[in-house]
Protein backbone atom coordinates (compact mmCIF):
# COMPACT_ATOMS: atom_id res chain seq x y z
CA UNK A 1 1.42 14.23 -12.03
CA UNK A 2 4.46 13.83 -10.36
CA UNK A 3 3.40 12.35 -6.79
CA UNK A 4 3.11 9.13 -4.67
CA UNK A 5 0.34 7.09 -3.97
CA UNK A 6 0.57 4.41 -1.33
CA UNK A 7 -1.78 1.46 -1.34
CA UNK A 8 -2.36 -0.52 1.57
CA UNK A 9 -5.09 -2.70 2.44
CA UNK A 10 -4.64 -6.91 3.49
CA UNK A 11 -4.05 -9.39 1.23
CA UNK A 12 -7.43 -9.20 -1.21
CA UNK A 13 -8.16 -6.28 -0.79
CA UNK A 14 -7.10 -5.68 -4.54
CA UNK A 15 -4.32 -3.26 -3.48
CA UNK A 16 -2.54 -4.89 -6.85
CA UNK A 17 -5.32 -4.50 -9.55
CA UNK A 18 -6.51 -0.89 -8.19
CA UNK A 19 -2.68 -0.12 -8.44
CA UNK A 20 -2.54 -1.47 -12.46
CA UNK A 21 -6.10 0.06 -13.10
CA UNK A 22 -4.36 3.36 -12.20
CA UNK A 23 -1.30 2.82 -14.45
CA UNK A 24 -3.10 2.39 -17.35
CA UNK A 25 -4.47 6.06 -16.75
CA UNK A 26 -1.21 8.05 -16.75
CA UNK A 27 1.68 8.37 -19.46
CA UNK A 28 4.58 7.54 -16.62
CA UNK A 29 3.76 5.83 -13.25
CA UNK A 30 5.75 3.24 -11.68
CA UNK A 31 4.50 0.10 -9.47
CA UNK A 32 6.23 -0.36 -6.74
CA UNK A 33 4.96 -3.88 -5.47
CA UNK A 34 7.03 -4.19 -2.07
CA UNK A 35 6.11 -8.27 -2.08
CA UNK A 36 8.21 -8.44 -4.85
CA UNK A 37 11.21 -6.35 -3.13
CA UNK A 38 10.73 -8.76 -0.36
CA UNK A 39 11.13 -11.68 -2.13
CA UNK A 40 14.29 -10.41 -3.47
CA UNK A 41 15.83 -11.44 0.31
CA UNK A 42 17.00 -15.26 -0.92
CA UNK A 43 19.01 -15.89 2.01
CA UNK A 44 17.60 -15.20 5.06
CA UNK A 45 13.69 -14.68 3.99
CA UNK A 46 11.22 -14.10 6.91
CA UNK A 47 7.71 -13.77 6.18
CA UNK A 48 6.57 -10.19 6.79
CA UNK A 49 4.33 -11.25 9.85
CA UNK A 50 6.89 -13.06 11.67
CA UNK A 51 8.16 -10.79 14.71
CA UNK A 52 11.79 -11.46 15.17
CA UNK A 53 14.89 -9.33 14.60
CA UNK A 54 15.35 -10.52 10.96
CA UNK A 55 11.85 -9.84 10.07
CA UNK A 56 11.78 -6.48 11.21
CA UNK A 57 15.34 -5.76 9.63
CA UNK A 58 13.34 -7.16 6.49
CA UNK A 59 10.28 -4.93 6.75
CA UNK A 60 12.58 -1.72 6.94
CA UNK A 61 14.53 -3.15 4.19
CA UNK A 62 11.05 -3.46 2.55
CA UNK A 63 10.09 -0.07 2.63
CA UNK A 64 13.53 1.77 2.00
CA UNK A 65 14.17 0.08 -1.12
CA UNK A 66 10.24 0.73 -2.22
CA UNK A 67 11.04 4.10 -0.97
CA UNK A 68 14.25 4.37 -2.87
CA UNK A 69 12.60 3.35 -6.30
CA UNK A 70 10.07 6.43 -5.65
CA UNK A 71 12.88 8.62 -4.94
CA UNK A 72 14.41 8.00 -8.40
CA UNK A 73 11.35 7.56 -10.02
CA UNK A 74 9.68 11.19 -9.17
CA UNK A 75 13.74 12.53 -10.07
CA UNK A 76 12.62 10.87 -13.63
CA UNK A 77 9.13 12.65 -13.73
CA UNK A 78 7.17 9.21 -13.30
CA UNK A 79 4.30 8.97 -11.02
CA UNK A 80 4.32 6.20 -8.35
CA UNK A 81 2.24 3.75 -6.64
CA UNK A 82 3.24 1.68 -3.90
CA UNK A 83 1.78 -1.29 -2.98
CA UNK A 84 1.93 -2.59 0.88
CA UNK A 85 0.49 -3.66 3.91
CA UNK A 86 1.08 -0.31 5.75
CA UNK A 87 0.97 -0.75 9.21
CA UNK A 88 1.38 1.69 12.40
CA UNK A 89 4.71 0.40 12.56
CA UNK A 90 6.02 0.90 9.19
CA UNK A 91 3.94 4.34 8.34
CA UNK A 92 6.15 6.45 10.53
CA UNK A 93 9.18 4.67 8.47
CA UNK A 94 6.94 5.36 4.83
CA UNK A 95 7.06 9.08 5.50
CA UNK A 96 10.39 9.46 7.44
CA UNK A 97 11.82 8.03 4.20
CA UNK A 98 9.61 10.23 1.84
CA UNK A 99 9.46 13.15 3.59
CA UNK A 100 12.44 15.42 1.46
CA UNK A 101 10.91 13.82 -1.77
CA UNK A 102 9.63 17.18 -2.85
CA UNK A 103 6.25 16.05 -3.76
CA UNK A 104 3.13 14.65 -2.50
CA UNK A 105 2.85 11.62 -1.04
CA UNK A 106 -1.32 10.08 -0.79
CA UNK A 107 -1.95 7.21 1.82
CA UNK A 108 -5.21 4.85 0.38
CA UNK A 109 -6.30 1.79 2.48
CA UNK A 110 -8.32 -0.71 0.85
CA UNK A 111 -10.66 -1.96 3.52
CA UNK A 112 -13.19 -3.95 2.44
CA UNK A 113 -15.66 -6.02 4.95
CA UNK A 114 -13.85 -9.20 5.96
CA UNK A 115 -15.80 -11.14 4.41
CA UNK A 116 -15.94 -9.83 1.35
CA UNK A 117 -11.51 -9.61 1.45
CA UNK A 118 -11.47 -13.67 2.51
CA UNK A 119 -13.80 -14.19 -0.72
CA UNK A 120 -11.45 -12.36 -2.63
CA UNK A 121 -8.44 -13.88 -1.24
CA UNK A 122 -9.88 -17.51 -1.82
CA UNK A 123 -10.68 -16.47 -5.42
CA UNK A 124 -7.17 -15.24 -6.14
CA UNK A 125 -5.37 -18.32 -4.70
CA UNK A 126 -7.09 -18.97 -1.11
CA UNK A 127 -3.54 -18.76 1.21
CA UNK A 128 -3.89 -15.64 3.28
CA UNK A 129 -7.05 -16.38 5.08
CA UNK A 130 -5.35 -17.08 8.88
CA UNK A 131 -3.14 -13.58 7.54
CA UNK A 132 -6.36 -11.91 6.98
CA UNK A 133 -8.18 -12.64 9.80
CA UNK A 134 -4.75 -11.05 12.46
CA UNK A 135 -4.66 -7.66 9.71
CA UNK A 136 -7.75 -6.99 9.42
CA UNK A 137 -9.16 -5.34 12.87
CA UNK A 138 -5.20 -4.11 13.27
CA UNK A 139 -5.72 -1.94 9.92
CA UNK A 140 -9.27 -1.04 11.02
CA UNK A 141 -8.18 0.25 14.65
CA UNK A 142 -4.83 1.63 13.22
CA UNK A 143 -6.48 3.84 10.53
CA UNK A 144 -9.62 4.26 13.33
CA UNK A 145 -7.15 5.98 15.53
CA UNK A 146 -4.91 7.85 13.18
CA UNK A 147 -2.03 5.49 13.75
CA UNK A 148 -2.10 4.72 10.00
CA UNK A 149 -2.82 8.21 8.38
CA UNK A 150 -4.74 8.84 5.16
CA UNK A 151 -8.16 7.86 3.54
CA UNK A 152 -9.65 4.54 4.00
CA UNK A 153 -12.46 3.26 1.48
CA UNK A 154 -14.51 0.15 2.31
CA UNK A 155 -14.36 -1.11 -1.20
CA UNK A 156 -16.70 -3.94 -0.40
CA UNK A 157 -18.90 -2.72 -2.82
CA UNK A 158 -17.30 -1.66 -5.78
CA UNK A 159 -17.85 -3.66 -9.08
CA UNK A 160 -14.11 -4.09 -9.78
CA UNK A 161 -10.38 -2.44 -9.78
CA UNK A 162 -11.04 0.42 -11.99
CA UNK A 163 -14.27 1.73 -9.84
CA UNK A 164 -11.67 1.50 -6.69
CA UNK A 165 -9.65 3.40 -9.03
CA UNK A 166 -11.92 6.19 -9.66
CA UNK A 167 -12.53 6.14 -5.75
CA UNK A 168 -8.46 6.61 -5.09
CA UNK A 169 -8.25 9.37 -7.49
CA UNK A 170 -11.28 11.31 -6.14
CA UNK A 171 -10.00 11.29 -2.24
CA UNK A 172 -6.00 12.05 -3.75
CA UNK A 173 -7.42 14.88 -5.92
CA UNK A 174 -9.38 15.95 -2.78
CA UNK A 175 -6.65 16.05 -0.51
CA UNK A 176 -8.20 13.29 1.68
CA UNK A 177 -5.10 11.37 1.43
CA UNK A 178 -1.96 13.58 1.91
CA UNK A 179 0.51 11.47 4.09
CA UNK A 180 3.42 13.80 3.06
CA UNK A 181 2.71 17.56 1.94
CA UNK A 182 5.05 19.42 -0.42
């Protein structure tokens, strides 16, 4: 299964655990958690909501270096899953970046209710609530209007990571997702 599968959702949406649950499923798939590239700016840093020149430089930087790792990754015969906050600003840069990769590329956005992603943010570590509340109805009118491509799943009721799991794999093997076709 050679292919990429981008998760996107807000923060507590469990873009992160749905991403491991599917890992543990396959014999070679890479994480790609683009916080973590982020963070690797330690000079400089902007958070990824701030709307300056820097930031934006930083989101790019974001997604070509996630994009990058896929690249080499897929040359390796590993799967990958990216994890993000895909917006209708950076989607356009997800699959100008992916689009010669030679294999199929899935867009997933976890959408729970908002309530339900504010519990699940305060449970994790609480932070992201003021984050939440700005992404939310922007990923909900984005993927509403094709902006953001792909499948969305309201995962508000799912009973944890791996049943969100089973949900991504059903609308990838489905073709519900394709952001990128081979």
């Amino acid at each position: 299964m050679e292919q990429v599968i981008i998760l996107s959702g807000p923060p507590g949406a469990g873009k992160s655990s749905v991403a491991e649950a599917l890992c543990e499923r396959f014999d070679r798939m890479v994480h790609v958690e683009v916080d973590d590239l982020r963070h690797a700016v330690k000079a400089g840093y902007r958070h990824p909501w701030d709307d300056d020149r820097q930031a934006r430089e930083q989101r790019l930087l974001a997604v070509r270096n996630a994009c990058a790792i896929a690249r080499e990754s897929i040359a390796l015969r590993y799967a990958v899953v990216i994890t993000d906050v895909v917006t209708a600003e950076s989607a356009p840069q997800y699959r100008k970046a992916l689009a010669a990769l030679g294999h199929a590329v899935h867009l997933v956005t976890l959408l729970p209710a908002l309530d339900v992603t504010l519990a699940r943010d305060a449970a994790r570590h609480g932070d992201m609530a003021t984050r939440i509340h700005a992404l939310h109805p922007e990923l909900s009118r984005d993927t509403s209007n094709g902006a953001i491509p792909g499948a969305v799943l309201d995962t508000s009721g799912d009973v944890d990571a791996r049943a969100t799991a089973d949900r991504v794999q059903d609308v990838v093997a489905r073709g519900l997702a394709v952001f990128v076709e081979v």
